[in-house]
C-alpha atoms as a PDB file:
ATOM      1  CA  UNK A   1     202.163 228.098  51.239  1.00  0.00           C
ATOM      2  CA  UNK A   2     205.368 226.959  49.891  1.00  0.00           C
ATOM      3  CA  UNK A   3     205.852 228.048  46.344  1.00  0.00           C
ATOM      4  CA  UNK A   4     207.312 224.491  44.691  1.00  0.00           C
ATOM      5  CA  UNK A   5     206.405 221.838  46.820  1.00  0.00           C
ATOM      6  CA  UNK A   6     203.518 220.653  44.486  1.00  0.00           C
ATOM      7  CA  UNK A   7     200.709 221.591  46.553  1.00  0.00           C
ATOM      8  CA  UNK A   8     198.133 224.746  45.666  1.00  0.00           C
ATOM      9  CA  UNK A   9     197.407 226.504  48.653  1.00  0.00           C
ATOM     10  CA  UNK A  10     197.124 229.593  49.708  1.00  0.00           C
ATOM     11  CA  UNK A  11     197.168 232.467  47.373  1.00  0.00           C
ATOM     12  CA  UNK A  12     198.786 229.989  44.965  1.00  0.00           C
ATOM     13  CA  UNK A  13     197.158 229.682  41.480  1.00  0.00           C
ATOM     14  CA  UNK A  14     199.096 226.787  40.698  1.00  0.00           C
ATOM     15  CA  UNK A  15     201.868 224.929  41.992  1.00  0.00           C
ATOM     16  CA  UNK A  16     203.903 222.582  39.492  1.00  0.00           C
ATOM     17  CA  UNK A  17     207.026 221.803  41.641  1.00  0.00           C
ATOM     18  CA  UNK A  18     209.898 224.241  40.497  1.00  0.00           C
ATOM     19  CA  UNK A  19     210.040 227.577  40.258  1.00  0.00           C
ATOM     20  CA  UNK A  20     210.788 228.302  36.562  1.00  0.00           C
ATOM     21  CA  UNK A  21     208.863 230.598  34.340  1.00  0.00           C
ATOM     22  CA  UNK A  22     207.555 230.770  30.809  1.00  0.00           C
ATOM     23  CA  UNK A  23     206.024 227.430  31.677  1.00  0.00           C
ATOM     24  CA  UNK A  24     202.499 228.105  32.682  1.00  0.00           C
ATOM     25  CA  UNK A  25     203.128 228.143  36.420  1.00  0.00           C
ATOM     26  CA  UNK A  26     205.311 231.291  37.358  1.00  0.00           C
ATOM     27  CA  UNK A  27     208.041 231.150  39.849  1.00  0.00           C
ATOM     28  CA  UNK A  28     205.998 232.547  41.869  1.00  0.00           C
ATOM     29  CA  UNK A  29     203.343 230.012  41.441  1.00  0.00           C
ATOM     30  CA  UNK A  30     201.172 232.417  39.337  1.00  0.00           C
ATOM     31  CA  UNK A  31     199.363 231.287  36.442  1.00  0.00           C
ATOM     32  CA  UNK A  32     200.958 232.573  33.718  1.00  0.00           C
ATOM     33  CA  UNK A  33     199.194 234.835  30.115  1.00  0.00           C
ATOM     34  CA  UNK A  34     198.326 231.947  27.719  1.00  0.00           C
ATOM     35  CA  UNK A  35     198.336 228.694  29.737  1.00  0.00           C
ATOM     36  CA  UNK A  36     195.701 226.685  31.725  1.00  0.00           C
ATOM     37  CA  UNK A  37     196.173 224.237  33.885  1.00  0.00           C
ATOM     38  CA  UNK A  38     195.138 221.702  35.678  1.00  0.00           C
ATOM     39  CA  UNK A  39     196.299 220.072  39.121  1.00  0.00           C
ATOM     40  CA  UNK A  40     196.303 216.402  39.827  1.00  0.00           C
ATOM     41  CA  UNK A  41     199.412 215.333  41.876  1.00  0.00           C
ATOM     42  CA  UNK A  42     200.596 218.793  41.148  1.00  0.00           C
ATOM     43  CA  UNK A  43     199.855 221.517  38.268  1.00  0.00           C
ATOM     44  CA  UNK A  44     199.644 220.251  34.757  1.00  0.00           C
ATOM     45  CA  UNK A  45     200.186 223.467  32.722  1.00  0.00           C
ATOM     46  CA  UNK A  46     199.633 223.414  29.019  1.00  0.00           C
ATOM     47  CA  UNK A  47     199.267 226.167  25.964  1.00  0.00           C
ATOM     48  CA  UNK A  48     196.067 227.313  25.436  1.00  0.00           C
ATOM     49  CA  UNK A  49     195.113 227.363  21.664  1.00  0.00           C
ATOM     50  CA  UNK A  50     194.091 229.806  19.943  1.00  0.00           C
ATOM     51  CA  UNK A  51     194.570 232.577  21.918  1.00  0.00           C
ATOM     52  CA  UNK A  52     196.628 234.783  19.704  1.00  0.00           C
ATOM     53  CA  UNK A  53     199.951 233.915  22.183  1.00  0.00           C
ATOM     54  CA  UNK A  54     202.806 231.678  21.027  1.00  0.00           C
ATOM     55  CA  UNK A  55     203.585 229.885  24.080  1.00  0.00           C
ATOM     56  CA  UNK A  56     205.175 226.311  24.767  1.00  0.00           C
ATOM     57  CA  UNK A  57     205.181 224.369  21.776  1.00  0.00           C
ATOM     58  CA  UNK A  58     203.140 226.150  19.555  1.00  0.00           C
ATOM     59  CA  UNK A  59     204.853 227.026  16.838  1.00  0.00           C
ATOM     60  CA  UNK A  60     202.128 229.525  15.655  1.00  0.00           C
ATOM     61  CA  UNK A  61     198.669 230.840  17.211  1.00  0.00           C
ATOM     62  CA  UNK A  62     196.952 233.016  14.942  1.00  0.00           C
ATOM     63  CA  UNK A  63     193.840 233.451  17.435  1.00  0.00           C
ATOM     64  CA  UNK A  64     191.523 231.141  15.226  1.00  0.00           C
ATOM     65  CA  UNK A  65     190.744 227.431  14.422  1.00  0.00           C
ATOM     66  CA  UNK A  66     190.299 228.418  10.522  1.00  0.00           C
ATOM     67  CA  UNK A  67     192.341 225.464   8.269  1.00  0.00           C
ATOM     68  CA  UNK A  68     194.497 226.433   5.692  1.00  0.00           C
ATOM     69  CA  UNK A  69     195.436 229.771   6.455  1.00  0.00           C
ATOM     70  CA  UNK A  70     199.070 229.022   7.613  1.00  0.00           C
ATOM     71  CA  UNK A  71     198.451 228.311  11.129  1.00  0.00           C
ATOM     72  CA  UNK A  72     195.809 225.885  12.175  1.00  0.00           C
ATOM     73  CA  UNK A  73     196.487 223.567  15.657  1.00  0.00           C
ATOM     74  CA  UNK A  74     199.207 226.121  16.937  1.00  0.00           C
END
C-alpha cells in the first residue's frame, strides 16, 4: 500500500490523500484518537463528538450531549 494515494489497503486504516496529521488520518495513514471516518473516493475524516477530545473544529467537547452547561455540539 501506498500511504496517500487515496486508496485503503493494506494495513491502512484510512487513506485521505496527503500525509498530514492532526486530521483524522495520520501520515501514516492511521486513524487518529478522536476521529472517525469514512471512505468513499478516499477517507472522509471528521471529529467525533462527545468524546471528551477537542479535535478539528470543535471548539469544546466536554464528553456529554447535556445543553446548557457551556459546551453542548462541540
Amino acid at each position: 500500500p501506498i500511504c496517500g494515494d487515496g486508496l485503503v489497503k493494506g494495513t491502512e486504516e484510512c487513506d485521505d490523500q496527503n500525509t498530514y496529521n492532526e486530521d483524522g488520518c495520520s501520515s501514516t495513514c492511521a486513524l487518529e484518537s478522536g476521529y472517525s471516518c469514512i471512505y468513499t473516493t478516499k477517507s472522509v475524516c471528521s471529529p467525533v463528538c462527545p468524546d471528551g477530545l477537542i479535535k478539528g473544529s470543535e471548539t469544546c467537547d466536554d464528553n456529554n450531549t447535556v445543553d446548557l452547561d457551556g459546551c453542548s455540539n462541540c
